[in-house]
C-alpha atoms as a PDB file:
ATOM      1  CA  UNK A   1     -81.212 -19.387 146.766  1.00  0.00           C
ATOM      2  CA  UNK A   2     -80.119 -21.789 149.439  1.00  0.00           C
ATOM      3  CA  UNK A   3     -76.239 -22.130 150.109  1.00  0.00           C
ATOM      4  CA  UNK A   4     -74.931 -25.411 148.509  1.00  0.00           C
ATOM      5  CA  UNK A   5     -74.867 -27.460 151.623  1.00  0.00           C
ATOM      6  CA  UNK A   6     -78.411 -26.559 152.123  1.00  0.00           C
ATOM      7  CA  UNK A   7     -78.866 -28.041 148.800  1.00  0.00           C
ATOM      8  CA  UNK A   8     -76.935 -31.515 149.214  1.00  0.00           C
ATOM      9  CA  UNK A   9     -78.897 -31.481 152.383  1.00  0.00           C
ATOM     10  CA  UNK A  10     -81.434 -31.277 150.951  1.00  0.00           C
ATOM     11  CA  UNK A  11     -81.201 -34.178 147.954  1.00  0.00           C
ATOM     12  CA  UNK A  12     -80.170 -36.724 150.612  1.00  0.00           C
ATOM     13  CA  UNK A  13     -83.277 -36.116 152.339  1.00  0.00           C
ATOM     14  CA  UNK A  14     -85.207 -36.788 148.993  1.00  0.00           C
ATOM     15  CA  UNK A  15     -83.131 -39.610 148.377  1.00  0.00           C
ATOM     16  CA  UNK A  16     -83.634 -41.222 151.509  1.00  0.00           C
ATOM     17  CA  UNK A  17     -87.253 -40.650 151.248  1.00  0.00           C
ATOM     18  CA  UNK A  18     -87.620 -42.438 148.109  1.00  0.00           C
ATOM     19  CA  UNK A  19     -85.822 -45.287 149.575  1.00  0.00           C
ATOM     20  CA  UNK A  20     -88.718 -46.053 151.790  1.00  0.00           C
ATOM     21  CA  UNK A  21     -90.959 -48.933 150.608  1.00  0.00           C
ATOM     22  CA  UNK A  22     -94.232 -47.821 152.744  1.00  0.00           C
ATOM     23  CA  UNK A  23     -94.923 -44.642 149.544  1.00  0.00           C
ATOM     24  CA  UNK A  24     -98.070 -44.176 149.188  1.00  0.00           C
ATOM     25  CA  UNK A  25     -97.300 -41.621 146.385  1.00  0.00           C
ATOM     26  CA  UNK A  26     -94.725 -39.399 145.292  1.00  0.00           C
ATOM     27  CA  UNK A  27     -94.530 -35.997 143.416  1.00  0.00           C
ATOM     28  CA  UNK A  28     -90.671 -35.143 142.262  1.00  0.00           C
ATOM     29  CA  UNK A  29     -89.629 -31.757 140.437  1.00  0.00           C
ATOM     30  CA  UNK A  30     -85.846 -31.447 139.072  1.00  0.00           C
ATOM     31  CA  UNK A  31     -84.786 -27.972 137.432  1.00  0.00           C
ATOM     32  CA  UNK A  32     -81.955 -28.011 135.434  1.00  0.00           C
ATOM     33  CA  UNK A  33     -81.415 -25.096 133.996  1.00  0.00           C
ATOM     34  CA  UNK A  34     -84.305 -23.285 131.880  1.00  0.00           C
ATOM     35  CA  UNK A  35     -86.011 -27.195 131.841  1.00  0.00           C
ATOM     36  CA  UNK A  36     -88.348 -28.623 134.322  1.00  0.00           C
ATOM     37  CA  UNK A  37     -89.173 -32.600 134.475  1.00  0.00           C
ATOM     38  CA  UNK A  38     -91.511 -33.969 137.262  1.00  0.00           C
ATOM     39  CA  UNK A  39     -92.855 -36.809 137.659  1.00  0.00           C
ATOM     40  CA  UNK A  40     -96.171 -38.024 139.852  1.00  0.00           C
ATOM     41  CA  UNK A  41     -97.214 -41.407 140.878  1.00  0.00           C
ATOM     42  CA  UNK A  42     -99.757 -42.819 143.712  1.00  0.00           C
ATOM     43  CA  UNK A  43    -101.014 -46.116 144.648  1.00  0.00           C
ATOM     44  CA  UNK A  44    -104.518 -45.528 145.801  1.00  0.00           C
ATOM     45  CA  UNK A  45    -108.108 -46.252 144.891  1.00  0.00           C
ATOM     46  CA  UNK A  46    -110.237 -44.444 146.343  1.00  0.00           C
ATOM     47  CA  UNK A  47    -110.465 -41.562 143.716  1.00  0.00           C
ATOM     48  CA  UNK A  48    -111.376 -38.524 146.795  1.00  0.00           C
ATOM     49  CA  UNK A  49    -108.289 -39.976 148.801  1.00  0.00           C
ATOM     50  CA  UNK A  50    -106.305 -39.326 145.640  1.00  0.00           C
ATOM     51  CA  UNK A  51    -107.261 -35.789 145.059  1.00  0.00           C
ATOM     52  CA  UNK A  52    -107.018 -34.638 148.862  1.00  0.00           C
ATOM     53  CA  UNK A  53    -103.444 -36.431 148.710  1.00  0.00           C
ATOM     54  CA  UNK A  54    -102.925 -33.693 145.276  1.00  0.00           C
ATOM     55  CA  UNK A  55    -104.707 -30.559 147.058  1.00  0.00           C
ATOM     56  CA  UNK A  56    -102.163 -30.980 150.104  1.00  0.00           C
ATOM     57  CA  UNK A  57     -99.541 -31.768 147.927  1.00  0.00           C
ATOM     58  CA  UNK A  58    -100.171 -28.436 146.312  1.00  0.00           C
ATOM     59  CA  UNK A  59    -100.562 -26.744 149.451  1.00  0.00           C
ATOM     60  CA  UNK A  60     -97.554 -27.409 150.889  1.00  0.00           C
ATOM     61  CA  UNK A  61     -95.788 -26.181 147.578  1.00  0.00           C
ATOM     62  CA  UNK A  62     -98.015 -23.158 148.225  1.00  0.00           C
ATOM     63  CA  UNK A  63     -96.864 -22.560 151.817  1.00  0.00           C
ATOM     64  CA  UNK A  64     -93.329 -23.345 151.030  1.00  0.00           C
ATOM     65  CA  UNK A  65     -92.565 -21.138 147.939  1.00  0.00           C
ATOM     66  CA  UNK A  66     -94.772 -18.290 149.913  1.00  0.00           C
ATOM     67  CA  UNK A  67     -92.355 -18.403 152.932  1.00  0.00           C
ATOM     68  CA  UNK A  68     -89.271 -18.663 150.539  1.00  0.00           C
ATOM     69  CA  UNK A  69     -90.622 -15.348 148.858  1.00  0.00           C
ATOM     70  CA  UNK A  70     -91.808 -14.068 152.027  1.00  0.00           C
ATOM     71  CA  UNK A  71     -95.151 -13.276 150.259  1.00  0.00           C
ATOM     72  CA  UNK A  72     -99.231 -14.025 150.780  1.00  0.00           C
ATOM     73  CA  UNK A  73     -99.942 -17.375 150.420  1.00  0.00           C
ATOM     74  CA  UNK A  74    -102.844 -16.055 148.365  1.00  0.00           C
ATOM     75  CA  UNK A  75    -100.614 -14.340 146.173  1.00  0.00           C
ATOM     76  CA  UNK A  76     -98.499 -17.669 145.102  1.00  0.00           C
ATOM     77  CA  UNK A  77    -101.443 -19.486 144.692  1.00  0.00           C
ATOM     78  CA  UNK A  78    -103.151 -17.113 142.311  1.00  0.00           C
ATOM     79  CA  UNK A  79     -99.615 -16.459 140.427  1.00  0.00           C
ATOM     80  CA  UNK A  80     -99.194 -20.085 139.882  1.00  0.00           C
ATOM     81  CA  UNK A  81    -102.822 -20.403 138.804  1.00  0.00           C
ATOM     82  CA  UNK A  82    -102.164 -17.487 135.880  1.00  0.00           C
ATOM     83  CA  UNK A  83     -99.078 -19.420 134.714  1.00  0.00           C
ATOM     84  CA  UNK A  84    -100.716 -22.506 134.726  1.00  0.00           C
ATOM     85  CA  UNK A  85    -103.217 -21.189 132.744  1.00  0.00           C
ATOM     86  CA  UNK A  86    -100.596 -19.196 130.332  1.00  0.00           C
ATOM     87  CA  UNK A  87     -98.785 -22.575 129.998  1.00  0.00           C
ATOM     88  CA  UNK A  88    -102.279 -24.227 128.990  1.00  0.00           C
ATOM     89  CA  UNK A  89    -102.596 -21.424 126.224  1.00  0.00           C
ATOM     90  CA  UNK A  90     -99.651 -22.090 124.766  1.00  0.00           C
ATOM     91  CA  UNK A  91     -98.223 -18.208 126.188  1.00  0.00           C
ATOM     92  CA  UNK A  92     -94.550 -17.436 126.215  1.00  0.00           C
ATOM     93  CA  UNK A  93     -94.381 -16.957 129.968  1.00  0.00           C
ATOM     94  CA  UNK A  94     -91.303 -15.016 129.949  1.00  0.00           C
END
């Protein structure tokens, strides 16, 4: 876990990117405790732009939360594919 500066770093950054008023679209996550809210939101209409924008979304989380971990890439992606699926089923997850 990052050290709390880190953190409040961090959530300025955010903040000031959100400010911006050229946003295209915007993914944001918030833990808070055992919950997760996120919210998603683009302004584009050409539907392949849309889902490229989502697939490198994604694969940025990928490459992030791999390096945090220091694991495979491979091996984030295909862990957050099983939960995803678990979480479709219905699956206690913990």
């Amino acid at each position: 876990m990052p050290p709390a500066d880190d953190f409040e770093t961090d959530l300025e950054r955010a903040r000031d990117l959100l400010e911006r008023g050229d946003l295209d679209g915007f993914y944001a996550g918030v833990v808070s405790g055992d919950e997760l809210d996120y919210v998603f939101a683009h302004r584009f209409d050409d539907p392949e732009r849309v889902g490229m924008q989502a697939l490198s979304l994604l694969a940025y989380h990928v490459r992030t939360i791999a390096e945090e971990a220091d694991l495979p890439p491979e091996q984030v992606a295909e862990d957050a594919a099983r939960l995803a699926a678990q979480l479709d089923e219905g699956e206690d997850t913990s």
